[in-house]
Structure formats: structure tokens, C-alpha cells
N, C-alpha and C. Protein backbone atom coordinates (compact mmCIF):
# COMPACT_ATOMS: atom_id res chain seq x y z
N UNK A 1 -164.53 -93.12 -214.04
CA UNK A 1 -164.51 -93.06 -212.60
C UNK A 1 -163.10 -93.24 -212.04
N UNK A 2 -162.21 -94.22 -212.82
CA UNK A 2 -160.40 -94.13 -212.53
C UNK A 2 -160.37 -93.16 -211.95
N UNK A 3 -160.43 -92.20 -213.16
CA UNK A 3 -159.88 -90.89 -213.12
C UNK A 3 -159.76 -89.94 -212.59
N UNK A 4 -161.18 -90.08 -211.95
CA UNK A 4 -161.93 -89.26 -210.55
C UNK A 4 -161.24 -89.62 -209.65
N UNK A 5 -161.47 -90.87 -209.21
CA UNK A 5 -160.76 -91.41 -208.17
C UNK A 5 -158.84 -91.03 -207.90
N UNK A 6 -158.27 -91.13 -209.16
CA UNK A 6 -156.99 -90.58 -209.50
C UNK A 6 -157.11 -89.26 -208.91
N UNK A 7 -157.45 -88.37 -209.10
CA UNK A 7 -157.57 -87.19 -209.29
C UNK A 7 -157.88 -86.76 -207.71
N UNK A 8 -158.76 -87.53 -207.09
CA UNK A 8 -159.20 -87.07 -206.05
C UNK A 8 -157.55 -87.74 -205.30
N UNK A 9 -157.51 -88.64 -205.18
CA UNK A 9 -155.80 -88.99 -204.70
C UNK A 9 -154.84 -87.82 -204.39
N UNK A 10 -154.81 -87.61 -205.23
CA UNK A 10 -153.77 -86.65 -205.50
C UNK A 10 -154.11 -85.18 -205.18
N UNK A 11 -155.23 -85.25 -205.15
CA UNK A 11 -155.35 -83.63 -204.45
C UNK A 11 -155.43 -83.68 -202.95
N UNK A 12 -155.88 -85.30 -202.41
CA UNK A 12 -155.84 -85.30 -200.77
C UNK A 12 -154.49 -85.24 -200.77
N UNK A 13 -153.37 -86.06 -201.64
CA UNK A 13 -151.84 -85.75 -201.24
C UNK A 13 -151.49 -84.25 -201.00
N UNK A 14 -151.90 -83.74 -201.98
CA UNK A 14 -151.42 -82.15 -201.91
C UNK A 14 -151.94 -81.35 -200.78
N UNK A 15 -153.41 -81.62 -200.20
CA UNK A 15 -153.95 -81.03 -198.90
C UNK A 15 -153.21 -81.45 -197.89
N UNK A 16 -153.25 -83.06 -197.98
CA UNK A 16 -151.81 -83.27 -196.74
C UNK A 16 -150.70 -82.52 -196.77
N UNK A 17 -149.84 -82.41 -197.62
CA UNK A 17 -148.25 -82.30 -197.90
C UNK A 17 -148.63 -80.46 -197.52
N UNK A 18 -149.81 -79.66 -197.99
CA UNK A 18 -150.27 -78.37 -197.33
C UNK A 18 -150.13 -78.15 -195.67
N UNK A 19 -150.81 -78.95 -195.19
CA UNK A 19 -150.97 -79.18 -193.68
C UNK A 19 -149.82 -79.34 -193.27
N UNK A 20 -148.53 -80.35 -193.50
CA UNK A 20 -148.03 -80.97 -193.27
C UNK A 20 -146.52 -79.61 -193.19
N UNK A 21 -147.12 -78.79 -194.25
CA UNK A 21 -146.08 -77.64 -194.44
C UNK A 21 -146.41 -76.44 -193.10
N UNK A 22 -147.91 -76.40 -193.12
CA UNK A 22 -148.40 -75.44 -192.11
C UNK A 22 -147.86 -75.78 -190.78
N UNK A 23 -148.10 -77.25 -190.31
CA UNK A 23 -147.58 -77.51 -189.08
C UNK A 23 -145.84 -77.36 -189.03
N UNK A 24 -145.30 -77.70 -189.61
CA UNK A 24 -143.36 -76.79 -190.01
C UNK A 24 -143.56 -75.80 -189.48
N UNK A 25 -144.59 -75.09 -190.31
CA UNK A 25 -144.02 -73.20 -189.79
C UNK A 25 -144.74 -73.05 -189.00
N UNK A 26 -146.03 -73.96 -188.33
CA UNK A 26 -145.95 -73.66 -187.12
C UNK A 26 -144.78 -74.04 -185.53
N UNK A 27 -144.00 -75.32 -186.00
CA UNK A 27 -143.09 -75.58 -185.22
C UNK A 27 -142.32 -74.60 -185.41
N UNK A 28 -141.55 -73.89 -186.60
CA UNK A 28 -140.33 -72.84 -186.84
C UNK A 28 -140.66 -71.60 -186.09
N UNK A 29 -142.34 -71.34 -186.35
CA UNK A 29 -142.82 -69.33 -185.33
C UNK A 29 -142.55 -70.05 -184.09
N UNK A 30 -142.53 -71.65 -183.41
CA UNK A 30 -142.46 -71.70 -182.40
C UNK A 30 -141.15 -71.67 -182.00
N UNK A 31 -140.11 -72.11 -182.73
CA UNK A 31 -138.83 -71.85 -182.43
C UNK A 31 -138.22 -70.38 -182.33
N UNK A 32 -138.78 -69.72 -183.72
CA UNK A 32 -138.17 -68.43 -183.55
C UNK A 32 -138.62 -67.52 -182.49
N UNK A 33 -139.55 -67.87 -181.77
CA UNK A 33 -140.43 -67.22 -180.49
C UNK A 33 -139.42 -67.88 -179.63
N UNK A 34 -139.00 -68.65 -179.15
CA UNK A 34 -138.74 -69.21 -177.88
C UNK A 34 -136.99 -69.02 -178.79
N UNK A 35 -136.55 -68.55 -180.01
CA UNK A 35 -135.21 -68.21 -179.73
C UNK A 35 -134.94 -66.65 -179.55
N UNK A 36 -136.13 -66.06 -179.95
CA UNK A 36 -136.14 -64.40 -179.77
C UNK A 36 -136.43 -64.18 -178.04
N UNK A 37 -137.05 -65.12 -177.39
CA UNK A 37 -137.19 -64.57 -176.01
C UNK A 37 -135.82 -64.43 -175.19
N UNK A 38 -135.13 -65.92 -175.68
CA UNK A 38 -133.73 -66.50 -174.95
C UNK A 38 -133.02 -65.35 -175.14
N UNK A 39 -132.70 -65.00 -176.68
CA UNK A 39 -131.54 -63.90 -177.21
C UNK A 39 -132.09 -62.61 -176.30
N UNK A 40 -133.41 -62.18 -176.15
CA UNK A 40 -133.64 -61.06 -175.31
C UNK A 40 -133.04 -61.01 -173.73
N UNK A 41 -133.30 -62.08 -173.43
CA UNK A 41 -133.46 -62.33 -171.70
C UNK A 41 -131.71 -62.61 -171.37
N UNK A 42 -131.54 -63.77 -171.97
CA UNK A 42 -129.91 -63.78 -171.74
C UNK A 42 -128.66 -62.82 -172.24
N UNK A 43 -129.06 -62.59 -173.64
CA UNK A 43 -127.82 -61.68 -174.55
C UNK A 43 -128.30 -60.28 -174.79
N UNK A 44 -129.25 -59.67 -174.00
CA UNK A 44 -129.93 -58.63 -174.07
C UNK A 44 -130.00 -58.28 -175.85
N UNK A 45 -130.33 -59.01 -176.59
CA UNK A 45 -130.41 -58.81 -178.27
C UNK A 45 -131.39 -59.38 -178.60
N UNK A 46 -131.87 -59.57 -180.08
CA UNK A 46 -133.03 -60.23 -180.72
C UNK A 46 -132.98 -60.32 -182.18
N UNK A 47 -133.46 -61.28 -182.16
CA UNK A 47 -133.31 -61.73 -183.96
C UNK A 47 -134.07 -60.02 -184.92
N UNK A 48 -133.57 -59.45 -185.45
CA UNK A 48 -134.06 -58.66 -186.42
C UNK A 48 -135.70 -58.73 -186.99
N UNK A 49 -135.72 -60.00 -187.86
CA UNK A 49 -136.39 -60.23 -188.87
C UNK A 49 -137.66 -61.40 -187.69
N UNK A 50 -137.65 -61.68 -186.50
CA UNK A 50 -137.88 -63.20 -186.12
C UNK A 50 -140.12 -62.26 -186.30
N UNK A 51 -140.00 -60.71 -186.13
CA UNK A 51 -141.35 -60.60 -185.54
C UNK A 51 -141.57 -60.79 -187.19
N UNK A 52 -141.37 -60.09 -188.36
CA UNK A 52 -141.82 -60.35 -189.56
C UNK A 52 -142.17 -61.37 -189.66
N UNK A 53 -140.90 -62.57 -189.78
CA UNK A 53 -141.42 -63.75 -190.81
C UNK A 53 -142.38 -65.18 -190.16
N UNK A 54 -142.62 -64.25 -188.40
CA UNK A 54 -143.42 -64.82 -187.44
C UNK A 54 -144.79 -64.41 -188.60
N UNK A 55 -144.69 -63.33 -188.65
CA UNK A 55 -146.23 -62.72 -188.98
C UNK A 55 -146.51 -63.88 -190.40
N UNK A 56 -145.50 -63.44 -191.48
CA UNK A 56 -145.78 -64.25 -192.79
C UNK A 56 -146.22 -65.27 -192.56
N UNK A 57 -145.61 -66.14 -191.83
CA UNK A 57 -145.92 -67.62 -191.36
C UNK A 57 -147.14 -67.82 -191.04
N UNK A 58 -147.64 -67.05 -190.26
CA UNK A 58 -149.05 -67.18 -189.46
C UNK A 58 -150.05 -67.06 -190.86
N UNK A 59 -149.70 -66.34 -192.23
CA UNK A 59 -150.73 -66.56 -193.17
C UNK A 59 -150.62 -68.04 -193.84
N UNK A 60 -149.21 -68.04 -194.07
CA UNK A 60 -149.37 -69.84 -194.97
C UNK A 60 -150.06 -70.53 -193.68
N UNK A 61 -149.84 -70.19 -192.44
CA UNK A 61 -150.14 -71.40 -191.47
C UNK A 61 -151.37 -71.76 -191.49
N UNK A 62 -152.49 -70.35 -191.89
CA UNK A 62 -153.89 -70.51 -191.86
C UNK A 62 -154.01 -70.90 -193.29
N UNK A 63 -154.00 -70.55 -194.05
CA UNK A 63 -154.59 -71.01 -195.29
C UNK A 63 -154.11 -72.49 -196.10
N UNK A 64 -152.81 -72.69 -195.23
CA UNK A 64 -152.47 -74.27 -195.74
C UNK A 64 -152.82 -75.02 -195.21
N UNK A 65 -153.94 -75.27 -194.41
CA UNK A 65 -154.44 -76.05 -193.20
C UNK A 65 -156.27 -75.95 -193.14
N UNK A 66 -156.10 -74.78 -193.98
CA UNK A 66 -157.55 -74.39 -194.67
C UNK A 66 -158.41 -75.88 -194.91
N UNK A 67 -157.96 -76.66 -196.41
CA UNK A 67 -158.88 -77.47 -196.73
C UNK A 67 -158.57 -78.85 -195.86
N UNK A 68 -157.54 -79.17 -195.05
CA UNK A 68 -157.08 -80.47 -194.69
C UNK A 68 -158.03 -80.51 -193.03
N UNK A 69 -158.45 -78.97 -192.41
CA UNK A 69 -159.52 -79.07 -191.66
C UNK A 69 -161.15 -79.54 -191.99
N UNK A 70 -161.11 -78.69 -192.88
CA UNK A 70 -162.37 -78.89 -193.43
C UNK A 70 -162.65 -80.43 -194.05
N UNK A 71 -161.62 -81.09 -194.46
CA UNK A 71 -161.57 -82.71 -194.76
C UNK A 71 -161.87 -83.21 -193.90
N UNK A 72 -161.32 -82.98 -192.62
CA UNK A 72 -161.84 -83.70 -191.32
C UNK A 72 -162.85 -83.31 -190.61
N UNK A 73 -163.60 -82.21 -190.88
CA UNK A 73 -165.13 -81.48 -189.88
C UNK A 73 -164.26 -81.36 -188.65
N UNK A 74 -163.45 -80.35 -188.98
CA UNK A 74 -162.77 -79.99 -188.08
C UNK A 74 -163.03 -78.50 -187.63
N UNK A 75 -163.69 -77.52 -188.63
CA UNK A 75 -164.38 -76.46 -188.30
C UNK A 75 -165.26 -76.10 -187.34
N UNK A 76 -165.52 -75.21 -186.67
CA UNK A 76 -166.16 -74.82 -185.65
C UNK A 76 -167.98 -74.38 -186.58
N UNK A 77 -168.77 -75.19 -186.19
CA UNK A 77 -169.97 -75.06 -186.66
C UNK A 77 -171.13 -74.92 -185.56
N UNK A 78 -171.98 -73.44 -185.88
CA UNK A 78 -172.66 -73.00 -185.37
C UNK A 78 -174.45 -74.38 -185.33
N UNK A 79 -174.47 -74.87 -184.95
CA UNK A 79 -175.47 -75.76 -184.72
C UNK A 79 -176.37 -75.75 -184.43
N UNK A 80 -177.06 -74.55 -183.86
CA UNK A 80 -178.48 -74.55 -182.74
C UNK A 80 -179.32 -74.73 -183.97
N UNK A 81 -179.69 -74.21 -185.04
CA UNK A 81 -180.75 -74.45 -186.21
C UNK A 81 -180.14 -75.40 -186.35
N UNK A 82 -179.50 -75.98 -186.90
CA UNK A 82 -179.42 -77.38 -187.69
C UNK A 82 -179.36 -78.74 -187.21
N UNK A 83 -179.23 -78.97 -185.14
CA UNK A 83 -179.60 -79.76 -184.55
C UNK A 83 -181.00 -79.85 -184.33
N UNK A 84 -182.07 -79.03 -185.13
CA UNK A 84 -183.77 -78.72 -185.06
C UNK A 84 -184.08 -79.28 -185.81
N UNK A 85 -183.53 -79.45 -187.10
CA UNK A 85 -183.89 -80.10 -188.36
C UNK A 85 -183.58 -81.63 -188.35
N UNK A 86 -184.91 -81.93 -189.25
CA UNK A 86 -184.57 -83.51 -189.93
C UNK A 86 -183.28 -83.75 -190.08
N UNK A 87 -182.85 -84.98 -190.35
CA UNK A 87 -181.68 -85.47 -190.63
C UNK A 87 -181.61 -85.14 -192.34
N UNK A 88 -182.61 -85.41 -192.89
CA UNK A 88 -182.30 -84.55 -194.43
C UNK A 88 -182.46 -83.51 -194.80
N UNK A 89 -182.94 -82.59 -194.12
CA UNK A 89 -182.72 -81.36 -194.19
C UNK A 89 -181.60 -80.73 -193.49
N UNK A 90 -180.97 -81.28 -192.82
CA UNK A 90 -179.80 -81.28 -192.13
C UNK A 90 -178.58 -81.06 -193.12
N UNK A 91 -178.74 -82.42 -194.05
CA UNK A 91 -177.83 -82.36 -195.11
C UNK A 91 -178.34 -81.59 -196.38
N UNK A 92 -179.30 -80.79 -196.86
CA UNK A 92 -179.95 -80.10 -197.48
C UNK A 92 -179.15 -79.01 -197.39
N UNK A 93 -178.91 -78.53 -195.53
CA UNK A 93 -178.72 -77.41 -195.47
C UNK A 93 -177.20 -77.01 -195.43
N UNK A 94 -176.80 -78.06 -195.05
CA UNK A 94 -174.63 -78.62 -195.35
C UNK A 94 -174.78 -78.59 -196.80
N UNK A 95 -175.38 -78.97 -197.62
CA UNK A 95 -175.28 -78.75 -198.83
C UNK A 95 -174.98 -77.59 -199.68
N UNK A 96 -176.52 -76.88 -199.17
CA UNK A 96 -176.06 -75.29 -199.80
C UNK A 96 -174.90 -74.87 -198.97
N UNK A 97 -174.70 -74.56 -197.79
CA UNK A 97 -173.46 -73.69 -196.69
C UNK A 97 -172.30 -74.26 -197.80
N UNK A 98 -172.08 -75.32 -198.03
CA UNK A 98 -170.61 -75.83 -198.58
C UNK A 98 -170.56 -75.17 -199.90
N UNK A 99 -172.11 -75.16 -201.03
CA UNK A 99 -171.72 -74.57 -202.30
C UNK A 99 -171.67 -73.32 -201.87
N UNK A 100 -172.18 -72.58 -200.62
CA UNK A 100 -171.70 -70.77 -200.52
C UNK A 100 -170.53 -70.69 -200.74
N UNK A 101 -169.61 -71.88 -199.67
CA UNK A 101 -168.55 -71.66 -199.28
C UNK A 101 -167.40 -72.06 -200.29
N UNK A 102 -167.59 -72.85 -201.27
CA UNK A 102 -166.86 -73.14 -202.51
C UNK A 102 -167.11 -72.06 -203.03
N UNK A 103 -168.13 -71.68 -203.24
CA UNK A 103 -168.42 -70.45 -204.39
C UNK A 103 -167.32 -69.06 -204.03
N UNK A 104 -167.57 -68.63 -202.59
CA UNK A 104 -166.84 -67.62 -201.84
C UNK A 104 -165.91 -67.47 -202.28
N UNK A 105 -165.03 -69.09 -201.17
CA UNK A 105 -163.42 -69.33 -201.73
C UNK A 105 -162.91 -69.50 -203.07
N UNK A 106 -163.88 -69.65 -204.27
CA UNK A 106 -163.70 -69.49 -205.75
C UNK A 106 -163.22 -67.93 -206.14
N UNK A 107 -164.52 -67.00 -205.66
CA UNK A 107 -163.69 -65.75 -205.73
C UNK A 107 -162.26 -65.02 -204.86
N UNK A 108 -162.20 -65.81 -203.39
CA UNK A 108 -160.91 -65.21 -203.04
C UNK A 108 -159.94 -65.75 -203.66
N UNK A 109 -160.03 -66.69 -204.60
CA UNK A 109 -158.73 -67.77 -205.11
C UNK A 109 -158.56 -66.99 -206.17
N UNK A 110 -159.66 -66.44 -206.89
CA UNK A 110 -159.28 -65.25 -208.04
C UNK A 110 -158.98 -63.65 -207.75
N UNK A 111 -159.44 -63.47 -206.89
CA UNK A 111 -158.97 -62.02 -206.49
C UNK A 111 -157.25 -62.55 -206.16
N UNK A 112 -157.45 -63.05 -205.29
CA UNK A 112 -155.91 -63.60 -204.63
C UNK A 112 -154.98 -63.71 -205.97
N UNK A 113 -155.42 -64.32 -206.59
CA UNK A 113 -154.51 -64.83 -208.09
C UNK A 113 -154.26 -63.00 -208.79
N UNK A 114 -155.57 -62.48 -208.85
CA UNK A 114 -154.74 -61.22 -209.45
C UNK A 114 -153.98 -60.32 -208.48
N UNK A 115 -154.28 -60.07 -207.20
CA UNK A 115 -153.77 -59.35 -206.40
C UNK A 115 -152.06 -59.87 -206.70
N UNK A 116 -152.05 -60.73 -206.67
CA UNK A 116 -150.61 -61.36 -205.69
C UNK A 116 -150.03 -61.23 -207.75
N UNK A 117 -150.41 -61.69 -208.74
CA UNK A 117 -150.18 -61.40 -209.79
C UNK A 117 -149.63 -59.81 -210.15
N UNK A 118 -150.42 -59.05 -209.84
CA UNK A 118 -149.86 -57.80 -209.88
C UNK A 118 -148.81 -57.09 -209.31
N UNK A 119 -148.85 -57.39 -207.82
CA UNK A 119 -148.01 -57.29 -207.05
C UNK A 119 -146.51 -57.68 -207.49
N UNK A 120 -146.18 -58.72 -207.83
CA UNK A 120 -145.19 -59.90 -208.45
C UNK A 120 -144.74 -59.10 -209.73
N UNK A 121 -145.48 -58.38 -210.60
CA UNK A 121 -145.51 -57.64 -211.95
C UNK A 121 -144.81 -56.04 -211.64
N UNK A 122 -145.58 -55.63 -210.52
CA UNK A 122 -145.15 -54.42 -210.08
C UNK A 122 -143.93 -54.49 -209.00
N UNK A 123 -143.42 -55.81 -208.56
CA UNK A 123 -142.08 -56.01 -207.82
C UNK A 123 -142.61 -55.26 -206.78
N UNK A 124 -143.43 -55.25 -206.23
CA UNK A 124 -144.06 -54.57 -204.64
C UNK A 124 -143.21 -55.20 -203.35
N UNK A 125 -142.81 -54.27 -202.75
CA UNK A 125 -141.70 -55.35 -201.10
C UNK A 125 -142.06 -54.42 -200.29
N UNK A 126 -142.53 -55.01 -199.17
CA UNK A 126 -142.64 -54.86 -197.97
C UNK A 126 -141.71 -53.96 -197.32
N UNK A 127 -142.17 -52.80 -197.10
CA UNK A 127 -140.83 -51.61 -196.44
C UNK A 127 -141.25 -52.13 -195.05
N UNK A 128 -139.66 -52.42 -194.87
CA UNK A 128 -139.50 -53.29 -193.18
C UNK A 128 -137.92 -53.62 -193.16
N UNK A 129 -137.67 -54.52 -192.35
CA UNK A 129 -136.18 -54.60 -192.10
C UNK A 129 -135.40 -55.40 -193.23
N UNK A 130 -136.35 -56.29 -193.47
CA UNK A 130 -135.57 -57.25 -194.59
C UNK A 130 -136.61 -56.83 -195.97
N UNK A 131 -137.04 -56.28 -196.09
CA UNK A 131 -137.89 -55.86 -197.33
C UNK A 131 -138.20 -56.88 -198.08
N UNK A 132 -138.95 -57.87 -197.82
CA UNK A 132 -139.44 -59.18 -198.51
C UNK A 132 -140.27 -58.62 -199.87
N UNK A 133 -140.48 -59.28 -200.79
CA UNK A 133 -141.20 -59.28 -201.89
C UNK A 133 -142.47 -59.63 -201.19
N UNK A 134 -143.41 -59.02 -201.78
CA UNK A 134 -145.04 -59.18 -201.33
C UNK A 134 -145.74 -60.16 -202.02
N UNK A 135 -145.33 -60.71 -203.11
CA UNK A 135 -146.10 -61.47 -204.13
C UNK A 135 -145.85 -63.08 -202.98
N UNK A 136 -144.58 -63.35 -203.33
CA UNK A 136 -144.63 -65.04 -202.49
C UNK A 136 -145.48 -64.43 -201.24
N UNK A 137 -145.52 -63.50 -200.51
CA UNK A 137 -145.97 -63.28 -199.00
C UNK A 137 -147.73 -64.06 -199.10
N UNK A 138 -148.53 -63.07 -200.28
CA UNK A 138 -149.73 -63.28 -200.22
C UNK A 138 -150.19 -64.55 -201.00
N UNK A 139 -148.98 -65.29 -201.86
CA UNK A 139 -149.22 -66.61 -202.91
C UNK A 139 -149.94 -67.64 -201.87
N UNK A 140 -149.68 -67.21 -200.39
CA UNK A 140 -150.34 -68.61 -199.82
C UNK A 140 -151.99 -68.37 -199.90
N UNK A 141 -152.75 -67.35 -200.27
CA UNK A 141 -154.04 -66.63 -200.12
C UNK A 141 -154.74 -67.34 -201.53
N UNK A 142 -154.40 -67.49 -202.32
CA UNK A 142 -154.62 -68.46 -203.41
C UNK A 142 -154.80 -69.31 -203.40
N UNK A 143 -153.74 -70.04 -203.05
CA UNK A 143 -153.07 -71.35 -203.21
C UNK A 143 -154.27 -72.37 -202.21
N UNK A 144 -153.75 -71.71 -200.78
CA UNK A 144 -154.81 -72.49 -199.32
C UNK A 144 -156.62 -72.06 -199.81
N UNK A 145 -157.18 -70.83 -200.65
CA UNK A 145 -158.43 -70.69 -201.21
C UNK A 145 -158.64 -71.56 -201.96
N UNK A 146 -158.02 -71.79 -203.44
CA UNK A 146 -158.25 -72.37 -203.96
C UNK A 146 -158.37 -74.24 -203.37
N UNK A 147 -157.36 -74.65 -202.60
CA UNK A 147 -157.73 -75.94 -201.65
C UNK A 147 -159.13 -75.90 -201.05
N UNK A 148 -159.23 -74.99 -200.28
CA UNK A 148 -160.68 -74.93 -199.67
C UNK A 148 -161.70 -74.60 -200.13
N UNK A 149 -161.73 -74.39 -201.61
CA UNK A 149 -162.71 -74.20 -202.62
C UNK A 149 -163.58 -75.43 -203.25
N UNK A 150 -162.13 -76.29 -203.57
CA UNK A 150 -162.38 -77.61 -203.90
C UNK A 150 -162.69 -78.29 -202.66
N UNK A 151 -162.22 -78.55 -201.83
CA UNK A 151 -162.65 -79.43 -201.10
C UNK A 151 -164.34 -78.91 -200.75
N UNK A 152 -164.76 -77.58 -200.36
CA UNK A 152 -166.02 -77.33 -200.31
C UNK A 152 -167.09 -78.13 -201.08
N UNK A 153 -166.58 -77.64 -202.38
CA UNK A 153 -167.23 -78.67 -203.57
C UNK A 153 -167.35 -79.88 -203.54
N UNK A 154 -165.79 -80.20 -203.15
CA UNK A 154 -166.22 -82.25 -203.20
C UNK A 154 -166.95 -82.75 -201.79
N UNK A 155 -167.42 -81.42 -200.54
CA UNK A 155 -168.06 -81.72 -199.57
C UNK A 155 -169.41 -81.42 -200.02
N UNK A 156 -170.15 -80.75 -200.76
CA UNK A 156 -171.40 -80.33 -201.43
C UNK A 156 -171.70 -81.71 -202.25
N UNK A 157 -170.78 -82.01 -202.78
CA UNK A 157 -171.06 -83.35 -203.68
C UNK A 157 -171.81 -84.62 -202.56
N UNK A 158 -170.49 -84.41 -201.60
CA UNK A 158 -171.18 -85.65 -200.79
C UNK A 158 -172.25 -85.74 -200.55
N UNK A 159 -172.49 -84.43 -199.54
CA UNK A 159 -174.18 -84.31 -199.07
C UNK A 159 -175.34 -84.41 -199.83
N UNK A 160 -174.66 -83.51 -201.20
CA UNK A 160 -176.25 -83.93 -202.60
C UNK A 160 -176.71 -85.01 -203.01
N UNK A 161 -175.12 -85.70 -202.86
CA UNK A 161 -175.50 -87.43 -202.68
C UNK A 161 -176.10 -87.86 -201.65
N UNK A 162 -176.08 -88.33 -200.57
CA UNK A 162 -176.82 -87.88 -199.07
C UNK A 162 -177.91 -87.73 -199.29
N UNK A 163 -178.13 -86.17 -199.85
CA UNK A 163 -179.39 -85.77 -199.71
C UNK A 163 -180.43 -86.54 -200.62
N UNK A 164 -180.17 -87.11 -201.79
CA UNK A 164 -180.69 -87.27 -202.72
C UNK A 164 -181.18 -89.20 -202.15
N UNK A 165 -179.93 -89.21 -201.56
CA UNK A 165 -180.17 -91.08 -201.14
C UNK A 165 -181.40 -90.74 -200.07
N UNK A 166 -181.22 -90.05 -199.12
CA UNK A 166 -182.26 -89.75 -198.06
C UNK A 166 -183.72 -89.46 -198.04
N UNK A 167 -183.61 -88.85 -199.87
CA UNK A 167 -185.06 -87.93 -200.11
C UNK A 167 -185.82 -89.59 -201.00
N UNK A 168 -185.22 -90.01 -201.34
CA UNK A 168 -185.08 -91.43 -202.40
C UNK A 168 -186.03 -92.76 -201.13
N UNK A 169 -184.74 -92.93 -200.17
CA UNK A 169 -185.73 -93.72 -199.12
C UNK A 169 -186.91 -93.37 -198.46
N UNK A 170 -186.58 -92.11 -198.38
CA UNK A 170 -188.22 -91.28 -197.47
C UNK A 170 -189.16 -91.42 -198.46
N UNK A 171 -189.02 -91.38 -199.53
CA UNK A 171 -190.06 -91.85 -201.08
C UNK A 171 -190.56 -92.56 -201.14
N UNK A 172 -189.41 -94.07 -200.82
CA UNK A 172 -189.66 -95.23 -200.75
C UNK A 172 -190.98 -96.07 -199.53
N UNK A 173 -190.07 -95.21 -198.38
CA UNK A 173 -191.03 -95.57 -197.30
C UNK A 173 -192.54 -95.12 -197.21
N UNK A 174 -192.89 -94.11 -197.85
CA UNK A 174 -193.88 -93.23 -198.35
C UNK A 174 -194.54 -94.22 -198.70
N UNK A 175 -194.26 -95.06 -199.96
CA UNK A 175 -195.07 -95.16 -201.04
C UNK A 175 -195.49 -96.55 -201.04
N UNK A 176 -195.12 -97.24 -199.69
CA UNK A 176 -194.95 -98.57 -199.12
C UNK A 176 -196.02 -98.96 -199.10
N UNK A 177 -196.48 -100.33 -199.45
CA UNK A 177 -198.19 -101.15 -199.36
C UNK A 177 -198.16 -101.12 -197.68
N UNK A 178 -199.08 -100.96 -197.07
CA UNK A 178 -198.94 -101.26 -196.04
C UNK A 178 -199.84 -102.66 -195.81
N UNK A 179 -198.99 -103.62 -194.37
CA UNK A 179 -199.73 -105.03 -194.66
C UNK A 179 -200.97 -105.39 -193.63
């Protein structure tokens, strides 16, 4: 159980230090926006490259921020069925949604891994002004999947636990002498 516990440590460090990177490049698209407007408006000019590596940014920004939302139930969740239900079927049904959603993000973390693999193999770049390499572009599509894969999982864990403590007392109360 150390080990688990170890293990789980260290992957919340890495979801933080993810987030922690996403919010950067979200402060930097905010700089390079508010220095591309200035250079337009005052020096009638503009940064070259500022609309590209705006765009790149906006993918690490979503996918590195991926699992450190989902740590907090910070996702936008559709509720009208699942405020109807029992409280253990409630978590029954968070249960399966989270193993879909590990399962999902399992395959985009492997498509992602070969896509961006190939790409990287075949030296693929972006025809544009600064011709970036495509492989680092899409590495964040992996990287933020694979985070939100696991964390899905270690959120499925919780609830099966949950569910299992919930189905356990409702058993209990069931099976009660009455006095």
C-alpha cells in the first residue's frame, strides 16, 4: 500500500506541475495577444509567428489541465438523470461514465502516441511562417490523455469503493432484527 500511496503522490505532482504549465501558456497567449494588438495599433506591425504559437498553446493549454480538472469535479456534468437516482446508483452510474472515460482516453493516449510517433519519424512541419515540427505540436495529445486516463481510473476506483461500501450498508440495514 506504500507504494500505491507513493505512486499516487507523484502522479498528483505531475498533474499539478501539468496545470501549473497550462496556466503559463495561458498567461504567455495572454501576453502575446495584448503584445500583437499594441504592435498593431501603435507601430502599425505585428508579431509574425504570435497567431501560430497562440493556436499551439491553446492545445497543451487544454489537455494539460485535462486531468488536474477532473481531480477537482471541475467538469461540466450533465445531471438531470442522475439527480433522479438513489445516492448508490448515483455512484454506480459515476462509476461506469469514469471507466468509459478512462477506457476512451486509453485509446486517444495510443492513437496520439502513434500519430505524433510517426509524424516525429517522418520529420512532418507545419507549412506556415516559422514551420514548426508537428510531432512536439501534437506530444501534448498524449501526454494530457494519458493524465486523464489515469485519473478517470483512479476516479472509477473511488466510486466502486463507494459503491460497494453503500451496497454493503443497504445489506446491512436490510437484514436488521427489527426490535
Amino acid at each position: 500500500m506504500k507504494i500505491i500511496r507513493m505512486i499516487e503522490a507523484v502522479f498528483d505532482k505531475v498533474v499539478n506541475y501539468a496545470a501549473y504549465w497550462a496556466g503559463a501558456l495561458l498567461i504567455f497567449v495572454m501576453l502575446l495577444i495584448a503584445v500583437g494588438v499594441l504592435g498593431r495599433f501603435l507601430f502599425n506591425s505585428e508579431v509574425a509567428w504570435a497567431v501560430e504559437a497562440s493556436e499551439y498553446s491553446l492545445g497543451y493549454i487544454t489537455f494539460l489541465g485535462l486531468a488536474w480538472l477532473l481531480k477537482r469535479d471541475g467538469h461540466v456534468r450533465m445531471d438531470v438523470l442522475l439527480s433522479r437516482l438513489k445516492r448508490r446508483n448515483q455512484t454506480l452510474l459515476n462509476c461506469v461514465t469514469s471507466i468509459v472515460g478512462a477506457a476512451t482516453f486509453g485509446v486517444v493516449t495510443w492513437f496520439g502516441v502513434a500519430v505524433t510517433w510517426d509524424y516525429f519519424q517522418r520529420g512532418m512541419v507545419h507549412q506556415s511562417v516559422s514551420e514548426i515540427p508537428l510531432a512536439p505540436v501534437l506530444a501534448c495529445i498524449p501526454l494530457g490523455s494519458f493524465l486523464f486516463a489515469v485519473q478517470f481510473g483512479r476516479q472509477a476506483a473511488q466510486h466502486a469503493k463507494s459503491w460497494k461500501e453503500r451496497t454493503a450498508s443497504t445489506t446491512r440495514v436490510e437484514k436488521a432484527p427489527l426490535p
